[in-house]
N, C-alpha and C. Protein backbone atom coordinates (compact mmCIF):
# COMPACT_ATOMS: atom_id res chain seq x y z
N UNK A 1 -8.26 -25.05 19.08
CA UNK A 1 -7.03 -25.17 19.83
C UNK A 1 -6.44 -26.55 19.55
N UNK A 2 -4.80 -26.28 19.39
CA UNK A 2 -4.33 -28.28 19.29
C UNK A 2 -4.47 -28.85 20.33
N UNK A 3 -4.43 -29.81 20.06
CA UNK A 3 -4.56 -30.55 21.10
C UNK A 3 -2.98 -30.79 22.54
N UNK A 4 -1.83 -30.25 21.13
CA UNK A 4 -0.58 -29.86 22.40
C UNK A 4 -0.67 -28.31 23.17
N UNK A 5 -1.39 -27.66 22.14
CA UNK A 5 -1.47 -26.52 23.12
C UNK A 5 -2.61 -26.87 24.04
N UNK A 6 -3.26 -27.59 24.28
CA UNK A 6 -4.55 -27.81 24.90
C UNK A 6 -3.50 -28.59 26.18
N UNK A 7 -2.86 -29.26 25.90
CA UNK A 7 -1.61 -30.35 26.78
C UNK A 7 -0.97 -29.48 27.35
N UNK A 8 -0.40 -28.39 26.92
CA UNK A 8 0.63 -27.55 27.23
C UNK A 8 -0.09 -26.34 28.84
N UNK A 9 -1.19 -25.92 28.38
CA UNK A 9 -1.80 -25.16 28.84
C UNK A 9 -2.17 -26.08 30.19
N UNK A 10 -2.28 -26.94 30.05
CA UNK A 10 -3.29 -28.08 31.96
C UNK A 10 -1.99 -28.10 32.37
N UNK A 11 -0.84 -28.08 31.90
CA UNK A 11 0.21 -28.46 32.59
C UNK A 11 0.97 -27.10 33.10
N UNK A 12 0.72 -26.19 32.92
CA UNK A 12 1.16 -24.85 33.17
C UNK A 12 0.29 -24.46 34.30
N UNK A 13 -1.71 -25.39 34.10
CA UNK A 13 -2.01 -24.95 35.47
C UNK A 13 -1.59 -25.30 36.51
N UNK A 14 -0.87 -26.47 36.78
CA UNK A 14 -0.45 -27.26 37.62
C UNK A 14 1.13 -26.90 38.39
N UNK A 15 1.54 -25.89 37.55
CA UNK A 15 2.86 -25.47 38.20
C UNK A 15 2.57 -24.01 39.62
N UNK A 16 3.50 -23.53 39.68
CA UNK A 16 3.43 -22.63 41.15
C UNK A 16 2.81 -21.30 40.65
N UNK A 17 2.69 -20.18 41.02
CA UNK A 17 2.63 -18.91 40.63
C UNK A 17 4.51 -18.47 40.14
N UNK A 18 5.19 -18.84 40.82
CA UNK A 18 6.17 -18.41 40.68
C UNK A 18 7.07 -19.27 38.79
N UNK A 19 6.88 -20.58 39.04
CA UNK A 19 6.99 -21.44 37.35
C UNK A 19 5.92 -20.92 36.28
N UNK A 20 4.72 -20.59 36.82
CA UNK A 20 4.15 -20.30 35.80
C UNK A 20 4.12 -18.45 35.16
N UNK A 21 4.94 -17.85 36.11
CA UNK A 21 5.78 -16.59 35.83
C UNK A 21 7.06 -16.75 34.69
N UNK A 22 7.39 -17.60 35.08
CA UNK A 22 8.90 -18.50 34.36
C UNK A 22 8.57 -18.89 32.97
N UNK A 23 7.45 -19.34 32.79
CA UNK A 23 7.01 -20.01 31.60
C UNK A 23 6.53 -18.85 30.86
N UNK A 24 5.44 -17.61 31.67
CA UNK A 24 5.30 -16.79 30.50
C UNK A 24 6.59 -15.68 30.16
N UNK A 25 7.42 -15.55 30.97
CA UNK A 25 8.92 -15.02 30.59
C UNK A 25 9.31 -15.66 29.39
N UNK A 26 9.59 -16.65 29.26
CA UNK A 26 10.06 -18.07 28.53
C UNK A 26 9.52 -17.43 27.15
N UNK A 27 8.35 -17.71 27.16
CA UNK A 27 7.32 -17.37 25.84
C UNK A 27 7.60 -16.01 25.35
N UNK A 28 7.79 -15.20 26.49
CA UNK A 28 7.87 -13.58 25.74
C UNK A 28 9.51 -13.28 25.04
N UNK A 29 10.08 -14.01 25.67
CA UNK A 29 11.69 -13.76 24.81
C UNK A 29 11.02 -14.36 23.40
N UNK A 30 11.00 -15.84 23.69
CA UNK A 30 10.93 -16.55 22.53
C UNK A 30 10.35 -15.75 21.35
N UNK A 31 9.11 -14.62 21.38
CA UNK A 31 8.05 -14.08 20.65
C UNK A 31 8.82 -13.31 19.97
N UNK A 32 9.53 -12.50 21.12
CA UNK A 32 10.15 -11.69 20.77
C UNK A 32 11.62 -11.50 19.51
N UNK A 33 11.86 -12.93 20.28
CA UNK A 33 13.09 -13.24 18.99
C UNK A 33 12.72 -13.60 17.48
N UNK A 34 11.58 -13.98 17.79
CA UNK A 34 10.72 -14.61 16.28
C UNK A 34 11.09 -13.43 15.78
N UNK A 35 9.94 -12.04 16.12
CA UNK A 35 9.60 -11.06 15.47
C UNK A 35 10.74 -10.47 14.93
N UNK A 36 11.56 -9.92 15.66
CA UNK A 36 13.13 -9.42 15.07
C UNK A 36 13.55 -9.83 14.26
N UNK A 37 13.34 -10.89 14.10
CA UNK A 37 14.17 -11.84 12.67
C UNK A 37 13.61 -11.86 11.63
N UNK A 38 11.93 -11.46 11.87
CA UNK A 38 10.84 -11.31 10.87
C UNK A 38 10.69 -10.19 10.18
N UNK A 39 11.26 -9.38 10.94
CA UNK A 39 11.00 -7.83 10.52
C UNK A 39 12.22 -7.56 9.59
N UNK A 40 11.18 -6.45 8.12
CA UNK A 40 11.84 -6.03 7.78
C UNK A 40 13.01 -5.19 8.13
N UNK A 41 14.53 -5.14 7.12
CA UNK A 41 15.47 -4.36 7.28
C UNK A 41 14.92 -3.01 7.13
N UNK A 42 15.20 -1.77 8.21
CA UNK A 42 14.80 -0.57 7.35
C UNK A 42 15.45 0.20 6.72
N UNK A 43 15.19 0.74 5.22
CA UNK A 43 15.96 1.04 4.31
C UNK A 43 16.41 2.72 5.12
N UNK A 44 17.50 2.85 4.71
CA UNK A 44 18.10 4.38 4.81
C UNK A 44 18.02 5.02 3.06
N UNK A 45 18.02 6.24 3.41
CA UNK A 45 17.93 7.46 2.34
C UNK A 45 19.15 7.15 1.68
N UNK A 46 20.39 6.67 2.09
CA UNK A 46 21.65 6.98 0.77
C UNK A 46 21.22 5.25 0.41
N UNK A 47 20.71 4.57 0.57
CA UNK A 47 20.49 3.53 0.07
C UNK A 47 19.75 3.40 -1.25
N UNK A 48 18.96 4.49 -1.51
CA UNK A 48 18.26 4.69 -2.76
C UNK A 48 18.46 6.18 -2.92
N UNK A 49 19.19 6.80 -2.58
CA UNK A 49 19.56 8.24 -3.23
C UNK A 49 20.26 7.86 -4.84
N UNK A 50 19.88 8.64 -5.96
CA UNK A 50 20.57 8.53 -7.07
C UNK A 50 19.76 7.44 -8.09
N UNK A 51 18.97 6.85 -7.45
CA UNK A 51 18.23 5.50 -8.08
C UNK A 51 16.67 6.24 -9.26
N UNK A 52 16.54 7.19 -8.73
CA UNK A 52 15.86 8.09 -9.29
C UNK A 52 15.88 8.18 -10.90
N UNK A 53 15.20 8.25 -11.77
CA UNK A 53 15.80 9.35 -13.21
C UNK A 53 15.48 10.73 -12.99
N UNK A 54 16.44 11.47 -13.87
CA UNK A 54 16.67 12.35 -13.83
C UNK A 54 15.41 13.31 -15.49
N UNK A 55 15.01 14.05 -15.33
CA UNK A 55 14.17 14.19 -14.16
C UNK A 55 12.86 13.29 -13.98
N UNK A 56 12.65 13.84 -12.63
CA UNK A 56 11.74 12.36 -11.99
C UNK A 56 10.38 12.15 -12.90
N UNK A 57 9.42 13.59 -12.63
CA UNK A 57 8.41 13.75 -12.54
C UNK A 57 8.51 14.81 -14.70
N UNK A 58 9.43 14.34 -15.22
CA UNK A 58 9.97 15.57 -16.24
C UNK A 58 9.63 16.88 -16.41
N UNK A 59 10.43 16.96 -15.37
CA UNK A 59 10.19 18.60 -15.20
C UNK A 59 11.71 18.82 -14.10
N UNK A 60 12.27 19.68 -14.58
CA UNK A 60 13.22 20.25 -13.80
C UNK A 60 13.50 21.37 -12.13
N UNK A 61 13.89 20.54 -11.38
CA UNK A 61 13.77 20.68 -10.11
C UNK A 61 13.14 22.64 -9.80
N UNK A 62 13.86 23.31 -10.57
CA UNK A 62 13.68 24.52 -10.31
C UNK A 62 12.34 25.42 -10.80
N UNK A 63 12.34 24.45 -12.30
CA UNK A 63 10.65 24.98 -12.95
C UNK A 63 9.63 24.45 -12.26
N UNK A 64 9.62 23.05 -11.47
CA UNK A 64 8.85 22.34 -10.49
C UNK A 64 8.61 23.73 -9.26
N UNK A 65 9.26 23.69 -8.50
CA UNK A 65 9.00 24.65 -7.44
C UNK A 65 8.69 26.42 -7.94
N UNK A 66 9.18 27.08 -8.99
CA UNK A 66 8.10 27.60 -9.37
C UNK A 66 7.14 27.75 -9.69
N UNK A 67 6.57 26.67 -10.34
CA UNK A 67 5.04 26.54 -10.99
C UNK A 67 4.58 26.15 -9.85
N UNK A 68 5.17 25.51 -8.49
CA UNK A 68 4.31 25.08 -7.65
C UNK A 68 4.10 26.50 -6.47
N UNK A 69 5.22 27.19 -6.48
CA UNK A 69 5.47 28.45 -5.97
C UNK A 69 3.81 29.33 -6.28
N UNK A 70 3.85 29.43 -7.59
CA UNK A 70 2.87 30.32 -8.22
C UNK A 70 1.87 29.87 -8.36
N UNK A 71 0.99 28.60 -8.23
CA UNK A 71 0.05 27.97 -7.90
C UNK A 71 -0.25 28.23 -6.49
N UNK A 72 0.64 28.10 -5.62
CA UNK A 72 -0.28 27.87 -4.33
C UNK A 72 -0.17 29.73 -4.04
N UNK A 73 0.68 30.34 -4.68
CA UNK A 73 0.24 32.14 -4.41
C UNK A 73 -1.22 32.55 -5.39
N UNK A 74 -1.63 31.92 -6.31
CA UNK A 74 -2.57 31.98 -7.04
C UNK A 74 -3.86 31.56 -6.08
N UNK A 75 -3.56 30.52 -5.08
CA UNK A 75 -4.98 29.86 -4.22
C UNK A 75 -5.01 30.71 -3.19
N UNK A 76 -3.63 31.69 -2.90
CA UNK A 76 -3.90 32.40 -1.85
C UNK A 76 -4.62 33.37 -2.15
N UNK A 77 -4.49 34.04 -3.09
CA UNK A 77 -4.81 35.46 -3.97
C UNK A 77 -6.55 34.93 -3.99
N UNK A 78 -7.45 33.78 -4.18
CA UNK A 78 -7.90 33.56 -4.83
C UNK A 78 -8.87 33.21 -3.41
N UNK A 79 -8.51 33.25 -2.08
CA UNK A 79 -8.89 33.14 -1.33
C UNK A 79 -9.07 34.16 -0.69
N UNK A 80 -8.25 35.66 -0.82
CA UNK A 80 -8.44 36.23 -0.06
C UNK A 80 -9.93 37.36 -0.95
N UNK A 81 -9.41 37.34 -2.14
CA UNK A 81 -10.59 37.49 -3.02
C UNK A 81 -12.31 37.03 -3.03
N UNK A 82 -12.09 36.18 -2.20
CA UNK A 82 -13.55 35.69 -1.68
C UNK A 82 -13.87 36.10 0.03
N UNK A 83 -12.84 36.35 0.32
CA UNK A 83 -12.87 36.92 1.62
C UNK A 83 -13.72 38.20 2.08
N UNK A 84 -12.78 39.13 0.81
CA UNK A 84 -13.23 40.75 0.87
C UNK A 84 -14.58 40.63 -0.19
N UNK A 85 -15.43 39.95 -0.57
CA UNK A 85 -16.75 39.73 -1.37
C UNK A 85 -17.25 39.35 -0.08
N UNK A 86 -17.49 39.11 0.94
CA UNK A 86 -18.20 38.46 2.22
C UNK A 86 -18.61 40.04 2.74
C-alpha cells in the first residue's frame, strides 16, 4: 500500500458515517468515469459490412450452404442408421 493511500485511508477513518458515505460516492463516480473513457468503441455491422473479399472462404455463398446443407443431412442419415442397428 502507498504510503498516500495509507494517509488517505486514517483520514477517512476520522470523518462521520455520513462524510465517509460522501467520500465513497466521490470514488465511485470518479471509477466510473475512468472506465467509460477506457472502454472500447463498439463496432456496428455496417461498419465492416463489404470489408470482406469476395468470396470469403472461396467458395460461393450458394455452393457453401449446399455442401453444408448435404453434409449435415448425410450426419443425420448416418445417425439414424445406427439407431435402427440398436
Amino acid at each position: 500500500m502507498s504510503p498516500l493511500l495509507a494517509q488517505v485511508l486514517r483520514e477517512i477513518e476520522q470523518l462521520n458515517p455520513e462524510e465517509q458515505l460522501e467520500v465513497i460516492s466521490h470514488a465511485t463516480e470518479l471509477v466510473k468515469r475512468q472506465t467509460v473513457t477506457h472502454k472500447k468503441p463498439q463496432r456496428k455491422w455496417l461498419d465492416i459490412a463489404g470489408n470482406a473479399p469476395y468470396p470469403l472462404v472461396g467458395e460461393e455463398g450458394q455452393e457453401w450452404l449446399t455442401r453444408t446443407r448435404g453434409e449435415a443431412q448425410q450426419h443425420r442419415d448416418r445417425l439414424l442408421e445406427s439407431k435402427d442397428e440398436d
